[in-house]
N, C-alpha and C. Protein backbone atom coordinates (compact mmCIF):
# COMPACT_ATOMS: atom_id res chain seq x y z
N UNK A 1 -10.11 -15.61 29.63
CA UNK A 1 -10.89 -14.45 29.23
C UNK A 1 -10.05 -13.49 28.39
N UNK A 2 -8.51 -13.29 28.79
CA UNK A 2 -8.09 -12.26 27.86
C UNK A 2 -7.73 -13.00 26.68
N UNK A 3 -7.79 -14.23 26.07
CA UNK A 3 -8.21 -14.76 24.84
C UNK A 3 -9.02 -14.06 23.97
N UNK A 4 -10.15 -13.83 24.29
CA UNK A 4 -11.09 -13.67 23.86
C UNK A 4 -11.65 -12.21 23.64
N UNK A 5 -10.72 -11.50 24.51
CA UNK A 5 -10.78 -10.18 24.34
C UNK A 5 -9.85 -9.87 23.34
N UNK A 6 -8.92 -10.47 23.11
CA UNK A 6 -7.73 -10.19 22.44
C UNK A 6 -7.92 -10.62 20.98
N UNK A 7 -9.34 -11.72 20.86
CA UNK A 7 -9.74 -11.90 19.61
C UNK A 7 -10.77 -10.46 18.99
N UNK A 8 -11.46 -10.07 20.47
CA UNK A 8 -12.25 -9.21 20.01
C UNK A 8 -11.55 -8.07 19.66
N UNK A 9 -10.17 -7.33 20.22
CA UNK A 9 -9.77 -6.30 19.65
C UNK A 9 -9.10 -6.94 18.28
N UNK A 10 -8.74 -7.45 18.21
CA UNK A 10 -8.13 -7.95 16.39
C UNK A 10 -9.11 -8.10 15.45
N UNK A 11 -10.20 -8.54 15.84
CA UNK A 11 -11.39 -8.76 14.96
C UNK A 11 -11.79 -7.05 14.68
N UNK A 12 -11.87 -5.98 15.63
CA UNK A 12 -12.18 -4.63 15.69
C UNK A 12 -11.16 -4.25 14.73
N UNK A 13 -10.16 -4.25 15.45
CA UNK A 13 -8.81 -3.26 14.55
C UNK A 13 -9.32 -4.05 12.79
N UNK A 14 -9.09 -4.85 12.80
CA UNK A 14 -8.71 -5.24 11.25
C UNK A 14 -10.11 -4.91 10.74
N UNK A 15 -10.94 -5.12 10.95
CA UNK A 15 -12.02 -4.15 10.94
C UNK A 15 -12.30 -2.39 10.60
N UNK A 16 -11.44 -2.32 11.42
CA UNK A 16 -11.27 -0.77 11.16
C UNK A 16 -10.48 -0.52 10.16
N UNK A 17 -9.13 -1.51 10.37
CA UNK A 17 -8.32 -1.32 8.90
C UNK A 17 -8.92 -1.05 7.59
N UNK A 18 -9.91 -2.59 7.47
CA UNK A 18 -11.03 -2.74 6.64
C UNK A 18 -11.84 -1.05 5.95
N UNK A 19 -12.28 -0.69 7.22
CA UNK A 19 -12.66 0.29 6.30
C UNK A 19 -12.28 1.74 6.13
N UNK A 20 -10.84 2.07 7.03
CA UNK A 20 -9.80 2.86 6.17
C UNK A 20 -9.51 2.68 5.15
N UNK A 21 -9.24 1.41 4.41
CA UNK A 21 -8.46 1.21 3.09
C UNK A 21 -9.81 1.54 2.34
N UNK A 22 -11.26 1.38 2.54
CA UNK A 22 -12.63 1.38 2.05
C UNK A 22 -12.37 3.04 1.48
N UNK A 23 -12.18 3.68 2.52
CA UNK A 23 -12.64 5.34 2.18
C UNK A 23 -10.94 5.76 1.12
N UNK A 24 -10.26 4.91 0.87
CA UNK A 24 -9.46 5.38 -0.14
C UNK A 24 -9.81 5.33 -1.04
N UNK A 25 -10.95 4.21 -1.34
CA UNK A 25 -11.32 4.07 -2.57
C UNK A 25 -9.87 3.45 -3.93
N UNK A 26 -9.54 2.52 -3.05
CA UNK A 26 -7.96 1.46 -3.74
C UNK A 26 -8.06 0.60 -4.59
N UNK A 27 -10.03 -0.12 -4.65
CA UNK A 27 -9.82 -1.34 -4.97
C UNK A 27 -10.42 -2.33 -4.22
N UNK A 28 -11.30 -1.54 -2.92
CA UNK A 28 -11.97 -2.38 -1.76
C UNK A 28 -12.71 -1.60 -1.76
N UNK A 29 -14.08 -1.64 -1.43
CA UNK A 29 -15.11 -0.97 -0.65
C UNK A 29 -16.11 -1.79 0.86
N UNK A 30 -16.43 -1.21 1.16
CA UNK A 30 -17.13 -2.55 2.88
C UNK A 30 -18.32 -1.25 2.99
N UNK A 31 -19.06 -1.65 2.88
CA UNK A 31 -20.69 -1.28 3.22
C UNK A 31 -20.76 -0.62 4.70
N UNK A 32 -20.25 -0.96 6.02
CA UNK A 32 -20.10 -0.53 7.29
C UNK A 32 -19.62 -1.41 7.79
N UNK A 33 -19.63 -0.75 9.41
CA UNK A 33 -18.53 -1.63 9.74
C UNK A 33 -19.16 -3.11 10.24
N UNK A 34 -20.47 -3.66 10.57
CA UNK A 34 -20.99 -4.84 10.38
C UNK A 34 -20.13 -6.01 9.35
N UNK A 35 -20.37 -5.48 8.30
CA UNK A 35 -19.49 -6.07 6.70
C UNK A 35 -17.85 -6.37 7.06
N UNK A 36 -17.46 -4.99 7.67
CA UNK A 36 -15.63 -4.83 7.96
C UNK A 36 -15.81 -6.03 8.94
N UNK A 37 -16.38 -6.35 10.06
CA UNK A 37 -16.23 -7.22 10.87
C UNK A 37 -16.21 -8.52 10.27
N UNK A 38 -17.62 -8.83 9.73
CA UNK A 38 -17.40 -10.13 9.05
C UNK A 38 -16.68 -10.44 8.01
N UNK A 39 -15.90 -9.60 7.45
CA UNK A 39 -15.21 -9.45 6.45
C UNK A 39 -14.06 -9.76 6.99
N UNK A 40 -13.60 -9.16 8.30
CA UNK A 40 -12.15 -9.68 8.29
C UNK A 40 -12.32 -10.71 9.16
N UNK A 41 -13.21 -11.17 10.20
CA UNK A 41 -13.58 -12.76 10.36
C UNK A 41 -12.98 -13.74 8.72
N UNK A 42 -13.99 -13.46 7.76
CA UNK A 42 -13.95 -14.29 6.67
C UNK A 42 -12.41 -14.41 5.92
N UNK A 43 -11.95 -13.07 6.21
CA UNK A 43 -10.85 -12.76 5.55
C UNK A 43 -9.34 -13.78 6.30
N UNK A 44 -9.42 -13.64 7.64
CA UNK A 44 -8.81 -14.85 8.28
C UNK A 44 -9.01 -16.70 8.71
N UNK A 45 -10.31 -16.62 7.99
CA UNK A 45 -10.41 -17.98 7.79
C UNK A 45 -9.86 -18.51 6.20
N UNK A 46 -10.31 -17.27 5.55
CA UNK A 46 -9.73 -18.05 3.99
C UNK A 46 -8.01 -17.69 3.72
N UNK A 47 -7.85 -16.91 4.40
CA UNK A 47 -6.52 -16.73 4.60
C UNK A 47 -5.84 -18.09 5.10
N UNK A 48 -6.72 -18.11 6.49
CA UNK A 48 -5.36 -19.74 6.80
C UNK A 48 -5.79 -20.93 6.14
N UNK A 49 -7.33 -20.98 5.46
CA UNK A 49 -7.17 -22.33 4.65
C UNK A 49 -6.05 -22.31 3.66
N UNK A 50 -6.27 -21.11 2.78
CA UNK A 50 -5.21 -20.96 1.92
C UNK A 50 -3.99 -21.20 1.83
N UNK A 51 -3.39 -21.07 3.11
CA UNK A 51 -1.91 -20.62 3.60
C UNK A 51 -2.06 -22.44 3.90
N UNK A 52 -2.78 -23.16 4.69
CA UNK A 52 -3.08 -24.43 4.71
C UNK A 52 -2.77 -25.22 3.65
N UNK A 53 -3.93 -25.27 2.37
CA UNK A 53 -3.42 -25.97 1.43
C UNK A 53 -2.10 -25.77 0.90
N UNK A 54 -1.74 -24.28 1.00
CA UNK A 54 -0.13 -24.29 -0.24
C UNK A 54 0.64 -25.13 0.86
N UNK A 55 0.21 -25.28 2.08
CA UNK A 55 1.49 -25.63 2.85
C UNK A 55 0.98 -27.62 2.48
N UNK A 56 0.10 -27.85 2.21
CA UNK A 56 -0.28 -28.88 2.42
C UNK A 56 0.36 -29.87 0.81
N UNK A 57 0.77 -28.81 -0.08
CA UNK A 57 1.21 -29.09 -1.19
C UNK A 57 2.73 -28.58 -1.62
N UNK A 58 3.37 -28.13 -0.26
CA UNK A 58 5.28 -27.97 -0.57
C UNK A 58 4.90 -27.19 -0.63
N UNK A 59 4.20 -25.91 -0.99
CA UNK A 59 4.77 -24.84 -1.22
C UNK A 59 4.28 -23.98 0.41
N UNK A 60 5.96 -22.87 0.30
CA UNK A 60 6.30 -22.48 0.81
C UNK A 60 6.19 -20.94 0.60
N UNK A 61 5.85 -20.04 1.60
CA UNK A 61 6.24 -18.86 0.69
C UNK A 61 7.73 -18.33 1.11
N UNK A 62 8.54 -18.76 1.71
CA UNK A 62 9.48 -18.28 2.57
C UNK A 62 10.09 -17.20 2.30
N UNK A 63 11.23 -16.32 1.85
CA UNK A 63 11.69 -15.09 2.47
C UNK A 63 11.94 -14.20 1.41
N UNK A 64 12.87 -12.85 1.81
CA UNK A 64 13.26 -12.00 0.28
C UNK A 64 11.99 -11.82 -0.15
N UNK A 65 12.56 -10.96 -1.50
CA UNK A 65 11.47 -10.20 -2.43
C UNK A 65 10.66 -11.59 -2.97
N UNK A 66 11.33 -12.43 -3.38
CA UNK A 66 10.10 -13.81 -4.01
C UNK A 66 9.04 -14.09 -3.03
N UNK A 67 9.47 -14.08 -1.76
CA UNK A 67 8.29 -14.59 -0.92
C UNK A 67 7.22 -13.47 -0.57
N UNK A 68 7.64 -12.55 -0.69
CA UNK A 68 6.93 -10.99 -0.56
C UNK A 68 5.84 -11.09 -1.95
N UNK A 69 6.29 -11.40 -2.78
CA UNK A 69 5.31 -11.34 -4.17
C UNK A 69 4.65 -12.50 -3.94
N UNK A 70 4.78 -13.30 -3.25
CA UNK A 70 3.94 -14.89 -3.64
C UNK A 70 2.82 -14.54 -2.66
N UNK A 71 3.50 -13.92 -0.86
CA UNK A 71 2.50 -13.55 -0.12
C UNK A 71 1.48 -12.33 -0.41
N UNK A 72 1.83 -11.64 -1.66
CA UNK A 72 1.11 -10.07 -1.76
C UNK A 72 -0.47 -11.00 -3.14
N UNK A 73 0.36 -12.16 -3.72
CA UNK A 73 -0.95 -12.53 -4.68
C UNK A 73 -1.65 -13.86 -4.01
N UNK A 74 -1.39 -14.18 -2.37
CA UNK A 74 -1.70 -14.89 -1.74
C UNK A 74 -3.12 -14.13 -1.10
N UNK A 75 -2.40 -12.61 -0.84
CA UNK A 75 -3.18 -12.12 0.21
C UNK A 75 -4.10 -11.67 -1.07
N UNK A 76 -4.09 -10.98 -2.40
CA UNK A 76 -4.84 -10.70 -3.28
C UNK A 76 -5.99 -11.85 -3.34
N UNK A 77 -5.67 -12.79 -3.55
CA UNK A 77 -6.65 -13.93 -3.92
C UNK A 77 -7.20 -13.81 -2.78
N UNK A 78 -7.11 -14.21 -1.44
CA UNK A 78 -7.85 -14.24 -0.43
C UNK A 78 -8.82 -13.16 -0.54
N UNK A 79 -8.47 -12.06 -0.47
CA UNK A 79 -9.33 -10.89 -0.66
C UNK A 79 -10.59 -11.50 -1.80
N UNK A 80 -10.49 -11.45 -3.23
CA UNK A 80 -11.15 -11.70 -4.41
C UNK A 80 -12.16 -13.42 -3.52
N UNK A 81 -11.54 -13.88 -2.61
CA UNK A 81 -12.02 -15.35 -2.50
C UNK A 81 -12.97 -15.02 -1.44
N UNK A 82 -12.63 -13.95 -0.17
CA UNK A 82 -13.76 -13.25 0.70
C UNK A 82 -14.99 -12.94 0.37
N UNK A 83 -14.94 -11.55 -1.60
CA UNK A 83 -15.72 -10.97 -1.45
C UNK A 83 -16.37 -11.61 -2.00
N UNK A 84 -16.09 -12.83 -2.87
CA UNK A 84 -17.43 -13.88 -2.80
C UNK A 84 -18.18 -14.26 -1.96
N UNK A 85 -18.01 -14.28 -0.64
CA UNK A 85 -18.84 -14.72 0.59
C UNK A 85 -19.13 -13.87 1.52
N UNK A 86 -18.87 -12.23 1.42
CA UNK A 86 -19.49 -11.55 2.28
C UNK A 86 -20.22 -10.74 1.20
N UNK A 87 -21.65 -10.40 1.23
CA UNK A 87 -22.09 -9.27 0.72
C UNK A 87 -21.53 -8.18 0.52
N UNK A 88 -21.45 -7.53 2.10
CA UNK A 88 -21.23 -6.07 1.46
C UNK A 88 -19.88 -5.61 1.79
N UNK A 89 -18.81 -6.69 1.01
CA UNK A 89 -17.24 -6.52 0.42
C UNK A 89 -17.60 -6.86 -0.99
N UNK A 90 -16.62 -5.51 -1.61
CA UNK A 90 -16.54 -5.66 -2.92
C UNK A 90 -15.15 -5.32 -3.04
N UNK A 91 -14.31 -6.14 -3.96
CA UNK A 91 -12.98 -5.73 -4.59
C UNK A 91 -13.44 -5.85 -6.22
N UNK A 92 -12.08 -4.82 -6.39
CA UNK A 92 -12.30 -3.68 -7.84
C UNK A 92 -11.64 -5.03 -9.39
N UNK A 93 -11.30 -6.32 -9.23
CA UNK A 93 -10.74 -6.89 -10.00
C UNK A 93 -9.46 -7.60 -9.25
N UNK A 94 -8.06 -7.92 -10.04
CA UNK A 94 -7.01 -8.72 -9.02
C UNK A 94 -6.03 -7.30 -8.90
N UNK A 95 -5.78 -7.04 -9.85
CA UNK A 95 -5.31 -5.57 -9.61
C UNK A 95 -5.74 -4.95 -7.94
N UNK A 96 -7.15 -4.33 -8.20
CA UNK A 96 -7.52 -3.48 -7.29
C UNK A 96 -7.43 -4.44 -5.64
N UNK A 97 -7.57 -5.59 -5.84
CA UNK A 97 -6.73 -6.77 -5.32
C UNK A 97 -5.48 -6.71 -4.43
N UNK A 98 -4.72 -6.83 -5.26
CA UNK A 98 -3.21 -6.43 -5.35
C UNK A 98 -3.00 -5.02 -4.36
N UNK A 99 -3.58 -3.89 -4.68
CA UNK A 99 -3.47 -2.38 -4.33
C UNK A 99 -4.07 -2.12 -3.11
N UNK A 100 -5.19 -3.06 -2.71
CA UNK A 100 -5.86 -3.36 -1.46
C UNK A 100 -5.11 -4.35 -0.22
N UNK A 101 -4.46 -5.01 -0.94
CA UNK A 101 -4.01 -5.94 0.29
C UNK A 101 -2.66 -4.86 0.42
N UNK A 102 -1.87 -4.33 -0.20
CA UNK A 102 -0.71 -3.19 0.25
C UNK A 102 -0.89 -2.78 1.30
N UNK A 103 -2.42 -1.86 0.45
CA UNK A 103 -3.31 -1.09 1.51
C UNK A 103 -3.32 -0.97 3.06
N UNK A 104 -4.16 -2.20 3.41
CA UNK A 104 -3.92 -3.19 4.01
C UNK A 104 -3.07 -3.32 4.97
N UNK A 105 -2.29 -3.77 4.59
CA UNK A 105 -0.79 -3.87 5.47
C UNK A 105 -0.25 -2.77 5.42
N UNK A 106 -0.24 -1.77 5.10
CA UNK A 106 0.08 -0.53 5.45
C UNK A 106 -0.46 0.14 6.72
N UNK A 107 -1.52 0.33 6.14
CA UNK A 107 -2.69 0.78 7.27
C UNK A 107 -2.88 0.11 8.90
N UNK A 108 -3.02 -1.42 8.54
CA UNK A 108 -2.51 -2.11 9.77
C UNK A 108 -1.57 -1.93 10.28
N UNK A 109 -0.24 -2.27 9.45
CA UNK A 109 1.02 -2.08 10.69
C UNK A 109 0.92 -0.70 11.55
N UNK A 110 1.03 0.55 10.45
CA UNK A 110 0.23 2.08 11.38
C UNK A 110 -0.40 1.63 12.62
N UNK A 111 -1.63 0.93 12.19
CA UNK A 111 -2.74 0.90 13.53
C UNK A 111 -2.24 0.67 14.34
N UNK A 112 -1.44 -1.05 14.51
CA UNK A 112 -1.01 -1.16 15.37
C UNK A 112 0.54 -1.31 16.17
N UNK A 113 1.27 -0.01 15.45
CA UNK A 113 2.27 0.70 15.90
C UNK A 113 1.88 2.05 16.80
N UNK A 114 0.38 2.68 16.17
CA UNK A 114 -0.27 3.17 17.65
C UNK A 114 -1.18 2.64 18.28
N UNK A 115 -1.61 1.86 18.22
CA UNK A 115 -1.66 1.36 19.58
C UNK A 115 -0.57 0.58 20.76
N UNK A 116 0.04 0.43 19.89
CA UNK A 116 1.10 -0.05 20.64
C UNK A 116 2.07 0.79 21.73
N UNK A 117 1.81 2.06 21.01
CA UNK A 117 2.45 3.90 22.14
C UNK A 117 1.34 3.72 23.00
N UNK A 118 0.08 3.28 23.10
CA UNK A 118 -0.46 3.39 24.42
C UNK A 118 -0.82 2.03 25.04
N UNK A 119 0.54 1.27 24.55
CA UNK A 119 0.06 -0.31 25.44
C UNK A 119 -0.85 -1.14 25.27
N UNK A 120 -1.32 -1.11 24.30
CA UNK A 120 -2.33 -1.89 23.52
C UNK A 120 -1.39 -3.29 22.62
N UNK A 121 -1.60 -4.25 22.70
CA UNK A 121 -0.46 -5.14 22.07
C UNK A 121 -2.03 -5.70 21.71
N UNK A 122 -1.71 -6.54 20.10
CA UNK A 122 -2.74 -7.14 19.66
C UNK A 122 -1.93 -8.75 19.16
């Protein structure tokens, strides 16, 4: 059972991430949080196909600043490859792309560095 709870708070948080980075207006927008949900559902399935095939073809993204840029237009594309399949996600071009997945991981690690002060581990 705490599987499954532990999917449901990750599916929430990144969710919420989702539509913090939305109200910056970066390069992402999400309709509510219905959209943020299935959005970051979608967003971690095309994520690990992705991460799947490069692995399925040698490539690696491994470490340092090179692997940081390969994973930042990894996570861009995923994004641009989502908002084809959820309605109400829209990204702004690969750019706004790019400025969204930062976003993103900014905002997330935050989230869950507090939650983590009140014992929340995701």
């Amino acid at each position: 059972m705490s599987a499954i709870l532990n999917l449901i708070v990750a599916i929430v948080v990144a969710a919420v991430v989702l539509l913090i980075v939305s109200r910056f207006n970066l390069g992402l927008s999400v309709s509510g949080f219905g959209a943020a949900a299935i959005s970051a559902v979608v967003i971690a399935i095309v994520g690990a196909v992705v991460l799947w095939l490069l692995g399925l073809f040698g490539i690696t993204l491994g470490g340092g600043f090179l692997g940081a840029l390969v994973f930042l237009v990894v996570a861009a594309v995923v994004l641009l490859l989502a908002a084809r399949f959820v309605p109400g996600l829209k990204v702004n071009g690969f750019v706004g792309a790019i400025v969204a997945a930062i976003a993103i991981a900014v905002v997330y690690w935050l989230l869950v560095w507090l939650l983590g002060l009140f014992g929340i581990s995701i």
